[in-house]
Protein backbone atom coordinates (compact mmCIF):
# COMPACT_ATOMS: atom_id res chain seq x y z
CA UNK A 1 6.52 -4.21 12.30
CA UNK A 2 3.70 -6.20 13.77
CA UNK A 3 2.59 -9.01 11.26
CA UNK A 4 -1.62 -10.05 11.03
CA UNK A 5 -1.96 -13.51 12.23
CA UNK A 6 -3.54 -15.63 9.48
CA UNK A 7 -6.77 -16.86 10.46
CA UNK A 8 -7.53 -19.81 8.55
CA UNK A 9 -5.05 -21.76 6.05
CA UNK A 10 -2.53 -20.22 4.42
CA UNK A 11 -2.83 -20.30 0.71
CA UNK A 12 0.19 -21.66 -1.35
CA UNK A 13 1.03 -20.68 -4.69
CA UNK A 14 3.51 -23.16 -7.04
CA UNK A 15 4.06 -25.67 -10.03
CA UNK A 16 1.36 -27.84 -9.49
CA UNK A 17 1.11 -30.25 -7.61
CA UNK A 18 2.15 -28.09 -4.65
CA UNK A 19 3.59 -29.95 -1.71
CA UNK A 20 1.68 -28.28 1.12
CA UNK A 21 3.52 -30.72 4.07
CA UNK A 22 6.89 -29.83 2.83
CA UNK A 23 8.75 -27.26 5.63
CA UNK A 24 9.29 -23.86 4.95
CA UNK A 25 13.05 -23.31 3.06
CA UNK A 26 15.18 -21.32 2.29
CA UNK A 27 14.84 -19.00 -1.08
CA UNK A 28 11.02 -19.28 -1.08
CA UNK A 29 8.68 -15.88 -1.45
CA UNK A 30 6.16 -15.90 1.57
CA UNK A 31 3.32 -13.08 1.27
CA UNK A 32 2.90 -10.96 4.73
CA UNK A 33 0.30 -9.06 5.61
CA UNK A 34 0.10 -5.96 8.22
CA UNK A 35 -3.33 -4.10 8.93
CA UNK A 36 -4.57 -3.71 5.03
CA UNK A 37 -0.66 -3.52 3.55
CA UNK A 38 0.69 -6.69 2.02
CA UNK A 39 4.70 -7.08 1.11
CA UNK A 40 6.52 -10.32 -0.10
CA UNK A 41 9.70 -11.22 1.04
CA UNK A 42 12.11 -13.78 0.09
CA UNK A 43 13.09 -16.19 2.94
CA UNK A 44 16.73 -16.40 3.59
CA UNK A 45 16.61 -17.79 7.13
CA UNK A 46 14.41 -20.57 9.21
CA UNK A 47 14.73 -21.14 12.78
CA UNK A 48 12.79 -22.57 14.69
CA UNK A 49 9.99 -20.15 15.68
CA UNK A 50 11.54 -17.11 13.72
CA UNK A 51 11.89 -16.87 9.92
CA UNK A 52 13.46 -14.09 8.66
CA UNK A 53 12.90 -12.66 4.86
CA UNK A 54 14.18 -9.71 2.42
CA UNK A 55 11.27 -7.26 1.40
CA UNK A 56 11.65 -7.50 -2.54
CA UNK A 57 8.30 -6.73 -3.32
CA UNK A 58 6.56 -3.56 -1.66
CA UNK A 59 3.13 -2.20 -1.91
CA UNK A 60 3.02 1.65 -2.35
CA UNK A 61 0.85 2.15 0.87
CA UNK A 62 3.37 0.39 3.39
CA UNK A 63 6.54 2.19 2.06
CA UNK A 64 5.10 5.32 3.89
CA UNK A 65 5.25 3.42 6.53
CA UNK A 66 9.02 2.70 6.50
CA UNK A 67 9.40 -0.80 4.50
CA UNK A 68 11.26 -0.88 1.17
CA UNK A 69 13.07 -3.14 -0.85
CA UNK A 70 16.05 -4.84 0.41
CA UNK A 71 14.64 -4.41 4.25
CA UNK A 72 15.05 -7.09 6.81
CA UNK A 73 11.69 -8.36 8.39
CA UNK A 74 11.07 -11.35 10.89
CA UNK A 75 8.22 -13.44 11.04
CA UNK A 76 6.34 -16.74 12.16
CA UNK A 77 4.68 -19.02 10.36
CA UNK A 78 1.55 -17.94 11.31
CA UNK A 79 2.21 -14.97 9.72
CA UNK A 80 2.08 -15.84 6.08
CA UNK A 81 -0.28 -15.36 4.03
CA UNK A 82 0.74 -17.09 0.71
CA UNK A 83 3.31 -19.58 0.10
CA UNK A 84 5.16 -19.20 -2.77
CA UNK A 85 7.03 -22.94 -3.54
CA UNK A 86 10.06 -22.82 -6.00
């Protein structure tokens, strides 16, 4: 699936204060958005370039298109919407 590039900063979401330096890990929920349908996934992979996340949240609109709980899905960083920090 092709992923929207974020334009602009990417929002974070967290016990506050939020450490918005800290790298991306592993077990954190990252918000994705493609065309007007937005899934979360939880990341359970970062390498370099490629981050790769489990679909555990699923809007109605993009499960027609094929996405659904428990999917697969790789990403970039640029790709992320929202942040969510443990």
């Amino acid at each position: 699936m092709q992923w929207d590039d974020v334009k602009g900063p990417r929002s974070f979401f967290g016990k506050a204060p939020v450490d918005i330096y800290k790298p991306i890990e592993i077990g954190e929920t990252a918000k994705l958005r493609s065309n007007r349908h937005e899934i979360k996934v939880k990341i359970i992979e970062c390498q370099f370039d490629v981050i790769k996340g489990e679909v555990i949240d699923d809007s109605a609109e993009i499960g027609l298109v094929t996405l659904v709980n428990g999917d697969m899905v790789e990403f970039g960083a640029q790709h992320i919407v929202t942040l969510y920090r443990n």
